[in-house]
C-alpha atoms as a PDB file:
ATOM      1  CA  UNK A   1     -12.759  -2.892  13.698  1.00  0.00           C
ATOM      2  CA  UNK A   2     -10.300  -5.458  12.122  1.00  0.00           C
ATOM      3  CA  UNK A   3      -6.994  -4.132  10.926  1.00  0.00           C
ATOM      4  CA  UNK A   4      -6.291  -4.734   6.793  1.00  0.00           C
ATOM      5  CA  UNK A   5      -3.709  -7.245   7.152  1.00  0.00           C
ATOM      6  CA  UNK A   6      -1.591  -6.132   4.510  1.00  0.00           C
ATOM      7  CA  UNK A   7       1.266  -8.532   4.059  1.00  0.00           C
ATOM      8  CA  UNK A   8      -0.136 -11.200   2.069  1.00  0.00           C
ATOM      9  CA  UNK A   9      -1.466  -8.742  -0.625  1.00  0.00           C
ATOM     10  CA  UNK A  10       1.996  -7.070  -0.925  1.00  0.00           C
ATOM     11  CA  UNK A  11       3.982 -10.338  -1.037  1.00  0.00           C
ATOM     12  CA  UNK A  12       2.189 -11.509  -4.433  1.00  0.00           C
ATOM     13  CA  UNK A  13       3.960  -7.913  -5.944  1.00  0.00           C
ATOM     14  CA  UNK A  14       7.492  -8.070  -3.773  1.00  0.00           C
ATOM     15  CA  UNK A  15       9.953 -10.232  -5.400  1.00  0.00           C
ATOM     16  CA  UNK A  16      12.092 -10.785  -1.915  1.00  0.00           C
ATOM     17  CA  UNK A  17      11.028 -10.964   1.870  1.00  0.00           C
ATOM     18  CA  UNK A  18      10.134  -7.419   3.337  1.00  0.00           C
ATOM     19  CA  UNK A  19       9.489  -5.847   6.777  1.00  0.00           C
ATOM     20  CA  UNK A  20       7.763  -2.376   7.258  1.00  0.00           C
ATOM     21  CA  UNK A  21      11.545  -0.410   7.245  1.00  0.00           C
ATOM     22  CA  UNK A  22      12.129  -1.987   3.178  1.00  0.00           C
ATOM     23  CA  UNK A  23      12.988  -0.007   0.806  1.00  0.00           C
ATOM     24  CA  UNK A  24      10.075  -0.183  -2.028  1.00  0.00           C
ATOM     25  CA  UNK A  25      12.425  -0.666  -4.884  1.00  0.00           C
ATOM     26  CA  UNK A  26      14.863  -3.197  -2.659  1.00  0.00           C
ATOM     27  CA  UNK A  27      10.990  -5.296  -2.401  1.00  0.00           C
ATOM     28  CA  UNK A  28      10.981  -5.598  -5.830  1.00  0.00           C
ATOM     29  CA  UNK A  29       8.069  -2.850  -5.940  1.00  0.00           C
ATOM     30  CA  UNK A  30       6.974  -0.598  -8.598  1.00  0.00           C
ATOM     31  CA  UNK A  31       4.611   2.304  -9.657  1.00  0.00           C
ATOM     32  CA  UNK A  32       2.599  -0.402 -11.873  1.00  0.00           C
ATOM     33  CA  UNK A  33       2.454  -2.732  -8.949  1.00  0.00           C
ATOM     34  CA  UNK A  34       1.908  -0.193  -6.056  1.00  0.00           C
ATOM     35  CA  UNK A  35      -1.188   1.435  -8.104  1.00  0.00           C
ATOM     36  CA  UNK A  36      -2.419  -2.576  -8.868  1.00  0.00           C
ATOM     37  CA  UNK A  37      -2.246  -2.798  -4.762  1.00  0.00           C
ATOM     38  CA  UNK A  38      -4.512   0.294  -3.842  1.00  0.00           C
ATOM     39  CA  UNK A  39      -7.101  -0.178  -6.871  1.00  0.00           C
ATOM     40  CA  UNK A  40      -7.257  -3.974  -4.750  1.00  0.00           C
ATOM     41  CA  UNK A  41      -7.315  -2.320  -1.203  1.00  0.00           C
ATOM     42  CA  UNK A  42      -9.707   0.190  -2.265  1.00  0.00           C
ATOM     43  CA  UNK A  43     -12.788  -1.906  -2.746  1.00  0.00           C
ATOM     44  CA  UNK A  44     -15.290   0.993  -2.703  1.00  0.00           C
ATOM     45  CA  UNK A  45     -16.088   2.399  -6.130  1.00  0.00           C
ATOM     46  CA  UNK A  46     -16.421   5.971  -4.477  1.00  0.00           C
ATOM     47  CA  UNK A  47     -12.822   5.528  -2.880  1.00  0.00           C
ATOM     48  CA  UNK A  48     -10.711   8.318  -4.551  1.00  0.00           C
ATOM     49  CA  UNK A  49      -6.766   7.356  -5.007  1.00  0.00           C
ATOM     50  CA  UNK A  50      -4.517  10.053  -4.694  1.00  0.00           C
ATOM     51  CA  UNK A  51      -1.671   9.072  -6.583  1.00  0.00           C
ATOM     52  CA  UNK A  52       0.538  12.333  -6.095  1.00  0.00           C
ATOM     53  CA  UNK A  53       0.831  10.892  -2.377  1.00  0.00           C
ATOM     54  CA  UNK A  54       3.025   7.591  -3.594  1.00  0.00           C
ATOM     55  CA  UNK A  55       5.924  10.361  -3.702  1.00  0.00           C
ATOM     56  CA  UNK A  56       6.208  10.183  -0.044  1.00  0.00           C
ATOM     57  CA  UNK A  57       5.840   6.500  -0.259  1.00  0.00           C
ATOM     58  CA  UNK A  58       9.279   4.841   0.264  1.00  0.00           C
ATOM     59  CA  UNK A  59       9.595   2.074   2.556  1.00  0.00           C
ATOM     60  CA  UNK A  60       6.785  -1.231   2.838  1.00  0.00           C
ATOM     61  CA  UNK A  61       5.685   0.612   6.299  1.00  0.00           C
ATOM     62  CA  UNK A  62       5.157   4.040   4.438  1.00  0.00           C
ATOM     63  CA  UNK A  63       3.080   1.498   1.610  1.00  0.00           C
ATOM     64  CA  UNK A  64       0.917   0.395   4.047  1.00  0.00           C
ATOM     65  CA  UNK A  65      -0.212   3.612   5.967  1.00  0.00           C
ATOM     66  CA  UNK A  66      -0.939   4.618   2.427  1.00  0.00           C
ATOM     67  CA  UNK A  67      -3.020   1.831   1.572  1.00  0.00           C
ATOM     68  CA  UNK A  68      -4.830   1.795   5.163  1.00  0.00           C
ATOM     69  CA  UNK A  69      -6.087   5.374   4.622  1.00  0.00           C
ATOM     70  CA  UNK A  70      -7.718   4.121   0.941  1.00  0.00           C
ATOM     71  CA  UNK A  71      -9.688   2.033   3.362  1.00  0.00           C
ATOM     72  CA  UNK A  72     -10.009   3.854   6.357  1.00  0.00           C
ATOM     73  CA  UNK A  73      -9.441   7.196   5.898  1.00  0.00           C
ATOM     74  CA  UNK A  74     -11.531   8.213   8.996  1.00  0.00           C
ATOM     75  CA  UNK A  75      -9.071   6.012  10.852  1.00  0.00           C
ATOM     76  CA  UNK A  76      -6.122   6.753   9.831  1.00  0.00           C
ATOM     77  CA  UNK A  77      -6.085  10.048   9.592  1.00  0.00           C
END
């Protein structure tokens, strides 16, 4: 199985360069944007998106484990 490669995605939202440890605000990222990035990543109309869980959600790196498991939960988890 192919990882998501996330970075691309994220960059069209991020308004400066980012690794995994950035903060989400520092990125340039927002609840509007990070709730535009997991209705994209989750591509299945039966994938449920728990948005209570963005409150852990600080850095890129914390972004993308988030968005992996609207993918792959089985995975991921």
């Amino acid at each position: 199985m192919t990882t998501l490669d996330l970075d691309p995605m994220i960059a069209r939202y991020a308004t400066v360069a980012f690794d995994d440890s950035t903060p989400l605000l520092e990125a340039g990222l927002e609840s509007l944007s990070l709730l535009r990035l997991a209705v994209e990543v989750a591509t299945d109309e039966n994938a449920e998106i728990d948005a209570s869980r963005l409150v852990d959600v600080r850095t890129v790196g914390d972004l993308k484990v988030w968005l992996r498991e609207l993918v792959e939960p089985e995975v991921v988890r």
